[in-house]
C-alpha atoms as a PDB file:
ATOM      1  CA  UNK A   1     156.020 165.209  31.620  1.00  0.00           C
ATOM      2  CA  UNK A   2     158.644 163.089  33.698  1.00  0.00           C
ATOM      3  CA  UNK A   3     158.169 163.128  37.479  1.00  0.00           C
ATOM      4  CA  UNK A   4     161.254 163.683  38.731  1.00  0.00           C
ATOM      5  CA  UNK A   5     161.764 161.717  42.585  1.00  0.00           C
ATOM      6  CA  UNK A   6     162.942 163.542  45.656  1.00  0.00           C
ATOM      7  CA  UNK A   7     166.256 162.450  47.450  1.00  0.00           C
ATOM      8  CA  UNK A   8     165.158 160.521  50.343  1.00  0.00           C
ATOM      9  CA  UNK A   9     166.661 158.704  53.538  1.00  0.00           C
ATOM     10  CA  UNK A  10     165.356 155.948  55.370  1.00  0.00           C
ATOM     11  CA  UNK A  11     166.431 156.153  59.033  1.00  0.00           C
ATOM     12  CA  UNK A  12     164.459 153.712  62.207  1.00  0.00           C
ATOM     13  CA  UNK A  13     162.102 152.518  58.969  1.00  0.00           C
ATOM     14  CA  UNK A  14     160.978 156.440  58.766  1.00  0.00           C
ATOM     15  CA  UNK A  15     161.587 157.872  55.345  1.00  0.00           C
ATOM     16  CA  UNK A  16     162.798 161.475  55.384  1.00  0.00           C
ATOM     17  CA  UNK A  17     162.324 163.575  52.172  1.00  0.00           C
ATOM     18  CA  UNK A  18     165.481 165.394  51.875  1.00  0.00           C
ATOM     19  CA  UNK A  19     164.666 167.776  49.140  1.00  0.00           C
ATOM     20  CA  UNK A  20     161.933 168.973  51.510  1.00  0.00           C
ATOM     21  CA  UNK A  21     163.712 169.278  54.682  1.00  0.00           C
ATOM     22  CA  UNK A  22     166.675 171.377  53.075  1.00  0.00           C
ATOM     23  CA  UNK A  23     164.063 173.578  51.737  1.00  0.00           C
ATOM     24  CA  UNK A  24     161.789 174.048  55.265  1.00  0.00           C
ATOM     25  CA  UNK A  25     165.220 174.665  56.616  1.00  0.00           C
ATOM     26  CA  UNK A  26     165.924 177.267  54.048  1.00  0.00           C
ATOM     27  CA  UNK A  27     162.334 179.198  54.953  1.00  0.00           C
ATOM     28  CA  UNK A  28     162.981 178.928  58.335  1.00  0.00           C
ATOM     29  CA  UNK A  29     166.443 180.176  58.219  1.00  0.00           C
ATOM     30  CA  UNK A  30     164.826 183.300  55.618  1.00  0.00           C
ATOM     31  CA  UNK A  31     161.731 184.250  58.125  1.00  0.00           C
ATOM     32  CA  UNK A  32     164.761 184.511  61.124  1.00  0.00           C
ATOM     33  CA  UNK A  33     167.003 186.243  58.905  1.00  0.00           C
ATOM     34  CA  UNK A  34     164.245 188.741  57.861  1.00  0.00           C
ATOM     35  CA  UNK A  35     162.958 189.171  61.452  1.00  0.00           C
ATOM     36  CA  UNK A  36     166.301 189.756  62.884  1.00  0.00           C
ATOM     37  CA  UNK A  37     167.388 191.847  60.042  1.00  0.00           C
ATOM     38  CA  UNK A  38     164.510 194.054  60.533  1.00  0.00           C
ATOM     39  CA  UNK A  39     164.588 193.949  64.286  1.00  0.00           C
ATOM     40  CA  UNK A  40     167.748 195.521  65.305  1.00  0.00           C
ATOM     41  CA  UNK A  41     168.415 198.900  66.765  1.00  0.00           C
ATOM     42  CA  UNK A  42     164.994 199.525  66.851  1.00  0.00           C
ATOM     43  CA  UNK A  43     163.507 202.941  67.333  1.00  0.00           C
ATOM     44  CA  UNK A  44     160.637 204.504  68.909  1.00  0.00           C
ATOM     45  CA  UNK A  45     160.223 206.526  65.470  1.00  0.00           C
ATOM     46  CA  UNK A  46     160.629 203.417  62.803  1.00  0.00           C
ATOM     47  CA  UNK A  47     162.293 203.959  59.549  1.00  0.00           C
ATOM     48  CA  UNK A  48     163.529 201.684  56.683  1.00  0.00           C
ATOM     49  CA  UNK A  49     163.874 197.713  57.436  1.00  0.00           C
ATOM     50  CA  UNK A  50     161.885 198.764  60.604  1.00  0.00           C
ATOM     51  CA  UNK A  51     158.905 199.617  58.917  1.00  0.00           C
ATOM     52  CA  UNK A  52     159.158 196.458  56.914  1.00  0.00           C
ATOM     53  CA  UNK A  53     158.760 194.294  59.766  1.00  0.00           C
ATOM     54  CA  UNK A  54     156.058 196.346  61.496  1.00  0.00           C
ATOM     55  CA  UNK A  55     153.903 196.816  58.709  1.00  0.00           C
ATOM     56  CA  UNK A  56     154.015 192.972  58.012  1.00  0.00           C
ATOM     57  CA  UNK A  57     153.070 192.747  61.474  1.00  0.00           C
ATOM     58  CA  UNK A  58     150.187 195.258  61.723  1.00  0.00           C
ATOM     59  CA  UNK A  59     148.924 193.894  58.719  1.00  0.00           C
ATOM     60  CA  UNK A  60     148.248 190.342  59.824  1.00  0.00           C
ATOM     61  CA  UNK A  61     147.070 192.251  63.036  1.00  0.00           C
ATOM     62  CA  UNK A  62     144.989 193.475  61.329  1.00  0.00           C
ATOM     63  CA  UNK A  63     143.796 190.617  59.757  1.00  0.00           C
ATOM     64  CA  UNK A  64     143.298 188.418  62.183  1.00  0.00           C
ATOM     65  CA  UNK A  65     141.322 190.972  64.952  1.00  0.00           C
ATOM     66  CA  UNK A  66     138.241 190.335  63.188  1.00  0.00           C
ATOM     67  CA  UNK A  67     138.344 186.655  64.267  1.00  0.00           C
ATOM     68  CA  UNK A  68     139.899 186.588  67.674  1.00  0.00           C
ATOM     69  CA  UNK A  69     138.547 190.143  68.828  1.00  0.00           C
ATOM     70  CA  UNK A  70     140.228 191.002  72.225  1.00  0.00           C
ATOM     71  CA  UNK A  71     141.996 188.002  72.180  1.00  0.00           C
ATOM     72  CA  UNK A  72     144.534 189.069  69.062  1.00  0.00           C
ATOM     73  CA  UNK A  73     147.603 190.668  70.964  1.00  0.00           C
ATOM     74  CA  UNK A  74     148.021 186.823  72.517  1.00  0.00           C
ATOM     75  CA  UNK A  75     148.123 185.069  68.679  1.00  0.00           C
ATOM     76  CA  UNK A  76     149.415 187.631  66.785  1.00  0.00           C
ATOM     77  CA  UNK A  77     153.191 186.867  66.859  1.00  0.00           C
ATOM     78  CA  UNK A  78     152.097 183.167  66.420  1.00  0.00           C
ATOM     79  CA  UNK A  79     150.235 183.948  62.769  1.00  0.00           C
ATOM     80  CA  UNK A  80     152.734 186.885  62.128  1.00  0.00           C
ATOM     81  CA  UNK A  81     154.906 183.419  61.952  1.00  0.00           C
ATOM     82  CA  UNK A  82     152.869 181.164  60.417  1.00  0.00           C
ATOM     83  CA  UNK A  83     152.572 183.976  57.806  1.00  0.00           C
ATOM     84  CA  UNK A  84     155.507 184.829  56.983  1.00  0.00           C
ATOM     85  CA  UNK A  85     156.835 181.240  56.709  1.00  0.00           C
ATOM     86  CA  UNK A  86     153.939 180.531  54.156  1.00  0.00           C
ATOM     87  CA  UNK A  87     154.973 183.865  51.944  1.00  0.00           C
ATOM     88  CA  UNK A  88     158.792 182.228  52.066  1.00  0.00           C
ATOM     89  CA  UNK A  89     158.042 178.716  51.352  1.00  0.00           C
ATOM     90  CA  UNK A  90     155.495 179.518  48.901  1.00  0.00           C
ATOM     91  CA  UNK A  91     156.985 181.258  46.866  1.00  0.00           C
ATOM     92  CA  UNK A  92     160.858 179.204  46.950  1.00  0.00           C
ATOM     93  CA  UNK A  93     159.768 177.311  43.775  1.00  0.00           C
ATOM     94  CA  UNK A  94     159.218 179.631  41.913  1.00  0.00           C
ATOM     95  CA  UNK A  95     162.503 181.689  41.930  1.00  0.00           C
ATOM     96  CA  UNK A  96     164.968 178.349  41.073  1.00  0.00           C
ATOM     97  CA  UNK A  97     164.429 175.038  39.659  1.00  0.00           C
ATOM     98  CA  UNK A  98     167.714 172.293  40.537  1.00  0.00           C
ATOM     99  CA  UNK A  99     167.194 169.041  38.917  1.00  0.00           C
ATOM    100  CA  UNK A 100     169.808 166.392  38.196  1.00  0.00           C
ATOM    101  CA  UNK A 101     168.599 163.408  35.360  1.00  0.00           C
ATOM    102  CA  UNK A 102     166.616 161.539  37.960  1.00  0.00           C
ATOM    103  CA  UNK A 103     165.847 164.089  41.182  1.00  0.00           C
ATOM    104  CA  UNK A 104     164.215 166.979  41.816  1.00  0.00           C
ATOM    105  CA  UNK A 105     166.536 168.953  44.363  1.00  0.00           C
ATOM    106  CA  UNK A 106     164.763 172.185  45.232  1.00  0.00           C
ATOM    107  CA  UNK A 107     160.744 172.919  45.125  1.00  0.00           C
ATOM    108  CA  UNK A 108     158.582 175.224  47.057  1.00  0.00           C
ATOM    109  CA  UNK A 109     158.184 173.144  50.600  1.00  0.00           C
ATOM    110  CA  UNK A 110     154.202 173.933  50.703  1.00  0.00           C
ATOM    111  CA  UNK A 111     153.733 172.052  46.967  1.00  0.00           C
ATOM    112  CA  UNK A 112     153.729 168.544  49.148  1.00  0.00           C
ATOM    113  CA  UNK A 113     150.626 167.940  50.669  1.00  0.00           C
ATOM    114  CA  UNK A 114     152.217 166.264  54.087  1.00  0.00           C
ATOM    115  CA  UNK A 115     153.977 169.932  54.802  1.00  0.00           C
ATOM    116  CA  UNK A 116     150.863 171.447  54.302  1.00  0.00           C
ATOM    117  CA  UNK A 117     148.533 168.817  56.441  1.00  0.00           C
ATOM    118  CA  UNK A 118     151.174 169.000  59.222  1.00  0.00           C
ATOM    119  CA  UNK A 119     150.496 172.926  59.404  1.00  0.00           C
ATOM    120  CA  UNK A 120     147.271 172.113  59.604  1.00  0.00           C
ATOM    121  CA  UNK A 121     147.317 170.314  62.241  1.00  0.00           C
ATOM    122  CA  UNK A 122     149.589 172.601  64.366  1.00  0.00           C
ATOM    123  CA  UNK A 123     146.695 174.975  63.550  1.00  0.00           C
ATOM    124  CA  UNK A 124     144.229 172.410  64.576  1.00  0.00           C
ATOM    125  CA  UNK A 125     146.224 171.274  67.591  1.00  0.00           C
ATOM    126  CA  UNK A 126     146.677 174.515  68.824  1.00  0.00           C
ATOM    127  CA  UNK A 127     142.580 175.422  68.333  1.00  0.00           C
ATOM    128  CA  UNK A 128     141.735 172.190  70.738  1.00  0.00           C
ATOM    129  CA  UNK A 129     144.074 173.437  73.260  1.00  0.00           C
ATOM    130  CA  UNK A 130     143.531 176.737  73.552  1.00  0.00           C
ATOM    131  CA  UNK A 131     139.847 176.386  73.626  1.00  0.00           C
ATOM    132  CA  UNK A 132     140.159 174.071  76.543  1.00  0.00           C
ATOM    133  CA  UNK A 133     142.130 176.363  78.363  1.00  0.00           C
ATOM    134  CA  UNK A 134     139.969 179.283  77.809  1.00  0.00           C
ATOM    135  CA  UNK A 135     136.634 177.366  78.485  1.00  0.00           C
ATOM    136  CA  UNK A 136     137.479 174.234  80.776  1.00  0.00           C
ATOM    137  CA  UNK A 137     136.785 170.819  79.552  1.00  0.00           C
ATOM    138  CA  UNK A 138     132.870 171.475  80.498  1.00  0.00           C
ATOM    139  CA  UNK A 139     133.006 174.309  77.988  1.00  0.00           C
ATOM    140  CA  UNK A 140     135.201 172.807  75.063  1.00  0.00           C
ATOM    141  CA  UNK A 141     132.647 169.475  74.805  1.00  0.00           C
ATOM    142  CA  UNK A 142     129.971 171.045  75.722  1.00  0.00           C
ATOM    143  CA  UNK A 143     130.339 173.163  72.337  1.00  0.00           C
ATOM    144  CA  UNK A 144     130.380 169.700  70.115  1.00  0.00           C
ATOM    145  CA  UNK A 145     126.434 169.947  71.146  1.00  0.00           C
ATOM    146  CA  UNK A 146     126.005 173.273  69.621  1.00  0.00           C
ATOM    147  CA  UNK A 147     122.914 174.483  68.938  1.00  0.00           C
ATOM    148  CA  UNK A 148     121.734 170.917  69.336  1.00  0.00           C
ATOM    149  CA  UNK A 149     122.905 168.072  70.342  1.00  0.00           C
ATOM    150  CA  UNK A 150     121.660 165.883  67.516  1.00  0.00           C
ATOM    151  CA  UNK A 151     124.600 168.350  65.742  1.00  0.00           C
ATOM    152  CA  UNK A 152     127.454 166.262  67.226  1.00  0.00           C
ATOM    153  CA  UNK A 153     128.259 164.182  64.524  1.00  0.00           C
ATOM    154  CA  UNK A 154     128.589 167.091  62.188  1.00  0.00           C
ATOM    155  CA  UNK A 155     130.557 169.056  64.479  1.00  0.00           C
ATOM    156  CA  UNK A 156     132.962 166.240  64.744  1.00  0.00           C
ATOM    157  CA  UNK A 157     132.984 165.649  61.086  1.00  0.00           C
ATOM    158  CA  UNK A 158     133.724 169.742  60.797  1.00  0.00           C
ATOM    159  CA  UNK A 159     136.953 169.596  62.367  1.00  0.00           C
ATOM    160  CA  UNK A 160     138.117 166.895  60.477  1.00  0.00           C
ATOM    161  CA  UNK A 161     136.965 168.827  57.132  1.00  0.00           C
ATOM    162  CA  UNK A 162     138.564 172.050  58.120  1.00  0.00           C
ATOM    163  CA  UNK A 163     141.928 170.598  58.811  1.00  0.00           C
ATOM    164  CA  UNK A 164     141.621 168.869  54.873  1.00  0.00           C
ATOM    165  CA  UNK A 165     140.736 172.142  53.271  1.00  0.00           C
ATOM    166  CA  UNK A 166     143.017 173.995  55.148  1.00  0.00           C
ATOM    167  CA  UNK A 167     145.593 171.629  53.598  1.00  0.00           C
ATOM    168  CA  UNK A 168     144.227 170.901  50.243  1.00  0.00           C
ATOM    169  CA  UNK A 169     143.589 174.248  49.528  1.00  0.00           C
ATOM    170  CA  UNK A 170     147.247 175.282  49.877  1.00  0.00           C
ATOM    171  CA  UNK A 171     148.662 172.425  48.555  1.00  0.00           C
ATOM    172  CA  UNK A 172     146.728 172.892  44.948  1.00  0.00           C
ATOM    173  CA  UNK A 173     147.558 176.005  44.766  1.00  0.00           C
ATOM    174  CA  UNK A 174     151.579 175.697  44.986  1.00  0.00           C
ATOM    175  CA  UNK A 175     151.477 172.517  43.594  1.00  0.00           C
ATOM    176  CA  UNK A 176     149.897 173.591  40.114  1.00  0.00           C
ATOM    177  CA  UNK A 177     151.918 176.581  40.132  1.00  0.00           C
ATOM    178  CA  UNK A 178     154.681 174.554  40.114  1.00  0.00           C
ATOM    179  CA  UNK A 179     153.310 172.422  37.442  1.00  0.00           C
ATOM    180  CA  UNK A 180     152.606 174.910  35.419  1.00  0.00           C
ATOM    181  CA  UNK A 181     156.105 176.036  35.632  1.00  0.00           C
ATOM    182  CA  UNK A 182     157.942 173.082  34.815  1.00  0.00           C
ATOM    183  CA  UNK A 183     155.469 172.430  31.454  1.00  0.00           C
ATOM    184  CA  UNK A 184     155.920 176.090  30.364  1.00  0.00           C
ATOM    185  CA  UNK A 185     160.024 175.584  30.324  1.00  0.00           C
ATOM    186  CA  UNK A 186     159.484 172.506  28.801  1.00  0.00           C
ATOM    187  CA  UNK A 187     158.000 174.114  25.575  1.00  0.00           C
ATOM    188  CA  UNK A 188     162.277 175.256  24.933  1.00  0.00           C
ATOM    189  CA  UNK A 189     163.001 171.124  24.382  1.00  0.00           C
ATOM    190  CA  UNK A 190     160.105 171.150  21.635  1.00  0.00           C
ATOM    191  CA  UNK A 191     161.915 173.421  19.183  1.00  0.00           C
ATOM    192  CA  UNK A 192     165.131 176.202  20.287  1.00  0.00           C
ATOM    193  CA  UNK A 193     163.012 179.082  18.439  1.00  0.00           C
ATOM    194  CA  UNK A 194     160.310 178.780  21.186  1.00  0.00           C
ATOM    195  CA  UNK A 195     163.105 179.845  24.138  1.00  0.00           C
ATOM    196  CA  UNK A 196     161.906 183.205  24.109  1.00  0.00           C
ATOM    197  CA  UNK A 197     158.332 182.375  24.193  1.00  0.00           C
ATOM    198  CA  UNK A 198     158.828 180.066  27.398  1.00  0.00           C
ATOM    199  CA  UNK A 199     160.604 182.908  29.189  1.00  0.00           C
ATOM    200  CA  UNK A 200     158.720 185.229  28.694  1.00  0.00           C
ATOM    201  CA  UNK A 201     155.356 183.080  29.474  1.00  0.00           C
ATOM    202  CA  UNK A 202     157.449 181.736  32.448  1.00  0.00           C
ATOM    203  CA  UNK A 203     158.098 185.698  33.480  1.00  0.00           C
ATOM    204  CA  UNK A 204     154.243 186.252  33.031  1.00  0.00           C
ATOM    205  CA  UNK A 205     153.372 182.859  35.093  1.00  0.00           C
ATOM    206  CA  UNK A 206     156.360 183.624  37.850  1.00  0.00           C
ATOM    207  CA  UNK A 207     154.824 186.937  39.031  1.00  0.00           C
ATOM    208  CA  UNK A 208     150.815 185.908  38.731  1.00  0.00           C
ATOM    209  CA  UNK A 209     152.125 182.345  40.719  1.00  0.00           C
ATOM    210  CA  UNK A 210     153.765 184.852  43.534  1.00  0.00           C
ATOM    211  CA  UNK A 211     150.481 187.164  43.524  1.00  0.00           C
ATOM    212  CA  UNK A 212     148.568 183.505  44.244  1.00  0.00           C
ATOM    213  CA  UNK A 213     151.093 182.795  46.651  1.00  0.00           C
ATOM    214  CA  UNK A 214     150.700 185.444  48.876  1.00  0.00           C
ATOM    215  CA  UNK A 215     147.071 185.144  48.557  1.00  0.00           C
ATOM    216  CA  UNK A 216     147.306 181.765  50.020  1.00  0.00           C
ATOM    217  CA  UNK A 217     149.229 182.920  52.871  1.00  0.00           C
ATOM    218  CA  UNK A 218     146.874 185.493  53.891  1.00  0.00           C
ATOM    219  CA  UNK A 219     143.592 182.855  53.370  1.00  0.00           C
ATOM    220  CA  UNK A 220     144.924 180.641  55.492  1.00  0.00           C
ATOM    221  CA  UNK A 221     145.817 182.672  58.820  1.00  0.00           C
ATOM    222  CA  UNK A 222     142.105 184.100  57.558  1.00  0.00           C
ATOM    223  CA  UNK A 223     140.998 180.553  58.369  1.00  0.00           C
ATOM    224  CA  UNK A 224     143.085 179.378  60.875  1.00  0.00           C
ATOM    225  CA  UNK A 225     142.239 182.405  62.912  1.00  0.00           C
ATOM    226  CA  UNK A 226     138.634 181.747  62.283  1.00  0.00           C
ATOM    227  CA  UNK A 227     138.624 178.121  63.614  1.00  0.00           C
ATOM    228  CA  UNK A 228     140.379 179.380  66.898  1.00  0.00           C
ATOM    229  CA  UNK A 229     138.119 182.275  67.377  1.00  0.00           C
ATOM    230  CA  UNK A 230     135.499 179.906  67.068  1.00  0.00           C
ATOM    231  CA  UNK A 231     136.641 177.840  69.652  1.00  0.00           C
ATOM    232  CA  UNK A 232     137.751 180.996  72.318  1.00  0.00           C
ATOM    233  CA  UNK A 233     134.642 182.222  72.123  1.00  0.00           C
ATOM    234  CA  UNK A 234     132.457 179.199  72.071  1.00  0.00           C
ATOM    235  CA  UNK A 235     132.283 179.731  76.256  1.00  0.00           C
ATOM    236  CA  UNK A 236     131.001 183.427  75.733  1.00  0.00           C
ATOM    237  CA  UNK A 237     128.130 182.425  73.105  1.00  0.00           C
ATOM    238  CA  UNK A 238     124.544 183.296  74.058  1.00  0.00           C
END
């Protein structure tokens, strides 16, 4: 199978992806559009687009009250975000492929591993700060020494780990989809008669790849809402 490059820019000696930063543009642009679709002329009895957007909402709510407890109403527009842009960005590569002979020109944004380990570390970021400001410096260090303080280098060695699988996890998941995509609409240039066969695998593929998609979107505000649970209520622990 031919690998097929992304258009790219070099600007101040920093490359810039452009495939990739049309398509995170196109997510973002999609999550606003759905939010402010579904967000106008609200009611206090919600019908139609309305109860779209608020079941999407109560349902990673729901989701993430579990990990965060009382503290859910103050993160829950943050993962309702995070969420939704996953569920988008996921799932872009799979309606479309636009290739030219040498570049690859639209892809799901979430099937490169540096968009996915820079939402990580927003995630991450975000943990680290929060957890300071809920517990004071005192309290955010003093839970690297948790239960012991011999544990210290494994606690440090457990934030760097979560942020990887955090990444990795979503990144092998889109990217194979995608893979898998691309090889079963490549079985057409083997011989014409096998057209039908590769659309209809590719129809099969599409919707299990979207199922998987969405998955991945809801393990990973699972997980990120663990991590800063863990760290809110690392002041409050016996």
């Amino acid at each position: 199978m031919e690998t097929l490059l992304n258009p790219s820019v070099t600007l101040f000696g920093i490359t810039f992806d452009l495939t990739i930063l049309a398509m995170s543009l196109i997510t973002v642009l999609a999550v606003f559009g759905l939010v402010y679709w579904g967000s106008r002329q609200m009611r206090l009895k919600p019908s139609g687009k309305q109860n779209v957007i608020e079941w999407l909402y109560d349902f990673v709510r729901e989701t993430i009250s579990p990990k965060l407890g009382k503290y859910t109403e103050n993160y829950s527009l943050f993962f309702f975000v995070i969420f939704l842009f996953l569920v988008v960005a996921n799932n872009l590569g799979l309606l479309v492929k636009i290739e030219t002979e040498h570049f690859n020109l639209w892809t799901s944004p979430t099937s490169v591993f540096a968009v996915d380990l820079t939402l990580s570390v927003i995630v991450a970021l975000m943990c680290h700060v929060e957890g300071i400001r809920k517990n004071g410096i005192k309290g955010y260090l003093t839970g690297f020494l948790s239960p012991y303080p011999a544990m210290l280098p494994m606690n440090l060695l457990e934030e760097v780990t979560n942020i990887l699988s955090l990444a990795l996890r979503l990144f092998g998941n889109i990217y194979v989809g995608e893979v898998m995509t691309t090889l079963i609409l490549q079985m057409k240039n083997l011989n014409i008669a096998l057209a039908p066969v590769a659309f209809a695998l590719n129809m099969l593929w599409a919707g299990f790849s979207m199922f998987i998609s969405c998955i991945q979107a809801y393990v990973f505000i699972i997980l990120a809402s663990t991590y800063l649970g863990n760290k809110l209520n690392a002041g409050e622990e016996d």
